[in-house]
N, C-alpha and C. Protein backbone atom coordinates (compact mmCIF):
# COMPACT_ATOMS: atom_id res chain seq x y z
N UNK A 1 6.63 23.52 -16.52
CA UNK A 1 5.53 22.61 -16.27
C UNK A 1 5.48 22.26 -14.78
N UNK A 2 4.55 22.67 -13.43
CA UNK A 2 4.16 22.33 -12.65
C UNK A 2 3.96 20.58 -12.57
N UNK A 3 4.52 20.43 -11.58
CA UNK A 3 4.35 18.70 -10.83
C UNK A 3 3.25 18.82 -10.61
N UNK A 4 2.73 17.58 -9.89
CA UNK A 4 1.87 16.93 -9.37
C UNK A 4 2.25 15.81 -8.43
N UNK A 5 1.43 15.33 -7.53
CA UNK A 5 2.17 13.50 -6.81
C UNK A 5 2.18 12.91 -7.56
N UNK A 6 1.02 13.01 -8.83
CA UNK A 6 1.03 11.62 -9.33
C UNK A 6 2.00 11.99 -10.59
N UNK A 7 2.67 13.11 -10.77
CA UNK A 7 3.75 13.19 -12.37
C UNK A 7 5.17 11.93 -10.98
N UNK A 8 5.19 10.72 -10.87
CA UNK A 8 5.84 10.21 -10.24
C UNK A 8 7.84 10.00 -10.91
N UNK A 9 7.13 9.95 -11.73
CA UNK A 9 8.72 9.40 -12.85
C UNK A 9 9.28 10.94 -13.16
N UNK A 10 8.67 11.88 -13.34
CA UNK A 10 9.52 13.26 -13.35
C UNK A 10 10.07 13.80 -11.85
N UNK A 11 9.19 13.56 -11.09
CA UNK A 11 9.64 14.11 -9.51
C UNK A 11 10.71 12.91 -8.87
N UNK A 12 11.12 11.58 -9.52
CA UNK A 12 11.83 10.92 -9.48
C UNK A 12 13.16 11.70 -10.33
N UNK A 13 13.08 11.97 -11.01
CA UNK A 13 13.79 12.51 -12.36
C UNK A 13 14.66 13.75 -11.71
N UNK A 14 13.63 15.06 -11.17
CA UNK A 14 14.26 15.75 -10.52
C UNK A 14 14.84 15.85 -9.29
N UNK A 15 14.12 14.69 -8.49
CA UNK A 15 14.98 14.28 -7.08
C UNK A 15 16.50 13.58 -7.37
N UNK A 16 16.89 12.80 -8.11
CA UNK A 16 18.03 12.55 -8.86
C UNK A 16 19.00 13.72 -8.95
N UNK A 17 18.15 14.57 -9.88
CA UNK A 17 19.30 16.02 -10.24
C UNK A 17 19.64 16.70 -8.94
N UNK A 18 18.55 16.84 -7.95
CA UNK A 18 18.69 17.22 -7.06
C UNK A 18 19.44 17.67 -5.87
N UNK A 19 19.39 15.83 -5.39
CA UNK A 19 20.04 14.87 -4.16
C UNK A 19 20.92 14.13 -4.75
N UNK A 20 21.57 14.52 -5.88
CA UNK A 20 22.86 13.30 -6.43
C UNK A 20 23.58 12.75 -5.68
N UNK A 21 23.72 13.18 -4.25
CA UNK A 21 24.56 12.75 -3.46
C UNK A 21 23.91 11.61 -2.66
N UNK A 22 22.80 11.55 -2.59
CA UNK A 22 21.66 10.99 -1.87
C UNK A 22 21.02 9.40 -2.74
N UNK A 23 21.35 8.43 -1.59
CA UNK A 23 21.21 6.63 -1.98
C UNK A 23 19.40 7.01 -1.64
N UNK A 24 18.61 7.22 -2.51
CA UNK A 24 16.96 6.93 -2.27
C UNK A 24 16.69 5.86 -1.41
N UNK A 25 17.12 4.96 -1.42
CA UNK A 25 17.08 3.64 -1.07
C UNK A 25 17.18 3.33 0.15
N UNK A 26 17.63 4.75 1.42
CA UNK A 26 18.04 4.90 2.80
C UNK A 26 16.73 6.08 3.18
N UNK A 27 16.33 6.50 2.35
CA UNK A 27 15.78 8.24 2.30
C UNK A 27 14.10 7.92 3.15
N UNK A 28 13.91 8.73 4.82
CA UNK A 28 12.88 8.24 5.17
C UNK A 28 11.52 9.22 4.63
N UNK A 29 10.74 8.77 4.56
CA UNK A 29 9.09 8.97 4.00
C UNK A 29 9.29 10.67 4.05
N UNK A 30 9.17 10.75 5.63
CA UNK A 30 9.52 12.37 6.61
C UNK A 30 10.45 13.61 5.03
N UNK A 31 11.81 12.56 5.06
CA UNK A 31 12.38 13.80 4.34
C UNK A 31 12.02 13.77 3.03
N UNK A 32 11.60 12.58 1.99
CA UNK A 32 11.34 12.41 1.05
C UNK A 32 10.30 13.31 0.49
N UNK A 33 8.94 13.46 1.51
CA UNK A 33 7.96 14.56 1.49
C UNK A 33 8.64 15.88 1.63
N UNK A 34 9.25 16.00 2.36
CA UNK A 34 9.87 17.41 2.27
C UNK A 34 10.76 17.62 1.06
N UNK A 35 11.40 17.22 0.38
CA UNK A 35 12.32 17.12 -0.58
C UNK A 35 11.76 17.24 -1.80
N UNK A 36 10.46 16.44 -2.36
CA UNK A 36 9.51 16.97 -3.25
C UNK A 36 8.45 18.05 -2.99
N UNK A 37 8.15 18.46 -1.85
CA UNK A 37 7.52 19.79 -1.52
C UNK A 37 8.24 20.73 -1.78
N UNK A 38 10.09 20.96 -1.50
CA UNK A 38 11.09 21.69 -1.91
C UNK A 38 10.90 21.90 -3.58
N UNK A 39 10.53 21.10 -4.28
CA UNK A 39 11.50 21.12 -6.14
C UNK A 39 10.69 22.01 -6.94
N UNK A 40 11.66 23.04 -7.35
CA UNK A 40 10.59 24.26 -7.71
C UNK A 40 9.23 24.07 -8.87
N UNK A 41 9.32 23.67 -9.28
CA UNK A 41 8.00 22.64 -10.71
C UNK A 41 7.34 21.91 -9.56
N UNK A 42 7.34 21.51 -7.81
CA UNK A 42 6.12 21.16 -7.29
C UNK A 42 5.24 21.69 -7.20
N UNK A 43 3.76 21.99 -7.14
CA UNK A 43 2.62 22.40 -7.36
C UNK A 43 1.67 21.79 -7.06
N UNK A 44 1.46 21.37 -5.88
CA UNK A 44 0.41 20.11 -5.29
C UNK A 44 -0.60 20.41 -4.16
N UNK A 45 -1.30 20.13 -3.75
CA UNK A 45 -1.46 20.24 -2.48
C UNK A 45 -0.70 19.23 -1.39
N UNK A 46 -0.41 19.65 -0.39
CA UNK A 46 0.61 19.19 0.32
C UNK A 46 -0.10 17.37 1.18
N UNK A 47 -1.61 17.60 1.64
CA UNK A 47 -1.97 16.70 2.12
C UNK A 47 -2.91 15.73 1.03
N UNK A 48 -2.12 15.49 -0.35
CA UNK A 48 -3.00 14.72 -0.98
C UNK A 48 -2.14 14.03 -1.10
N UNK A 49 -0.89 13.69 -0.36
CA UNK A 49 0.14 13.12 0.01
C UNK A 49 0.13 11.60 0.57
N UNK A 50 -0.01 10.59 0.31
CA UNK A 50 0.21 9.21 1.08
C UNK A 50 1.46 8.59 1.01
N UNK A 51 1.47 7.52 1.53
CA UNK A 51 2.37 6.43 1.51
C UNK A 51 2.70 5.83 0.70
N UNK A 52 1.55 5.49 -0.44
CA UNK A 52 1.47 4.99 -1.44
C UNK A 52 2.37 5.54 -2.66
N UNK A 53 1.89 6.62 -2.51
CA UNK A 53 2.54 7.84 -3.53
C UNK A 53 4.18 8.14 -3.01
N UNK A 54 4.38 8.16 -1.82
CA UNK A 54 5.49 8.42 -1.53
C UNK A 54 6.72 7.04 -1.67
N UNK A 55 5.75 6.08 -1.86
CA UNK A 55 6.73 4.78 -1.80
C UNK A 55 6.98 4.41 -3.71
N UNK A 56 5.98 4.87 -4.42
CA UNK A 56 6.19 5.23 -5.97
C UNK A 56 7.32 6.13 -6.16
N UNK A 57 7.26 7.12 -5.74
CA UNK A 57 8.58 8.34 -6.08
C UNK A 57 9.76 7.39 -5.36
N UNK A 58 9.81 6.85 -4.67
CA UNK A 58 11.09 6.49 -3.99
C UNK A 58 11.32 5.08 -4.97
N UNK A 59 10.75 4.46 -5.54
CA UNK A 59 10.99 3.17 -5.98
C UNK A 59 11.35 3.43 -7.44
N UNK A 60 10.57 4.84 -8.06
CA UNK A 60 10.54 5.59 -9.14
C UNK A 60 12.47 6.11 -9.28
N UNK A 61 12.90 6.60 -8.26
CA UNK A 61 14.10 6.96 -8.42
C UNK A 61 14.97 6.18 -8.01
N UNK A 62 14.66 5.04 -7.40
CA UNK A 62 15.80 3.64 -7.39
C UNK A 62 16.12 3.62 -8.59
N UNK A 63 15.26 3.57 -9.25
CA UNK A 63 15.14 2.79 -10.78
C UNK A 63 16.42 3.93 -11.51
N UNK A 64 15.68 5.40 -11.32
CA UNK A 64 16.39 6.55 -12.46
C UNK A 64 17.92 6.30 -11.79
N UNK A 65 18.18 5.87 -10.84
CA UNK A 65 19.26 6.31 -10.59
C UNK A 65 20.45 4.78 -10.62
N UNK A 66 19.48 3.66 -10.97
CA UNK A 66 20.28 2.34 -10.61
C UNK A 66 20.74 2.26 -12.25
């Protein structure tokens, strides 16, 4: 199943499996975009990308991972 920005709680899900080594909670915007552009099930266009969305996935995997 291909991602999306807005599948937020799965691309949280697989950034977890991912970056296990990795506190989200330090992780800047810059690499965070790159890191879900990396996860092979992404499938997006790259500039439908905001802040908004990027601050969901990051708050999304505080959560999966707290």
């Amino acid at each position: 199943m291909k991602m999306q920005w807005t599948d937020v709680a799965d691309i949280a899900i697989e950034l977890s499996d991912a970056r296990a080594n990795v506190d989200p909670q330090y992780v800047n915007f810059v690499d965070l975009r790159a890191w879900v552009l990396a996860l092979p099930d992404f499938d997006d266009d790259p500039d439908r990308c905001g802040e908004k969305i990027l601050e969901a996935i990051q708050m999304a995997w505080i959560d999966e991972v707290s």
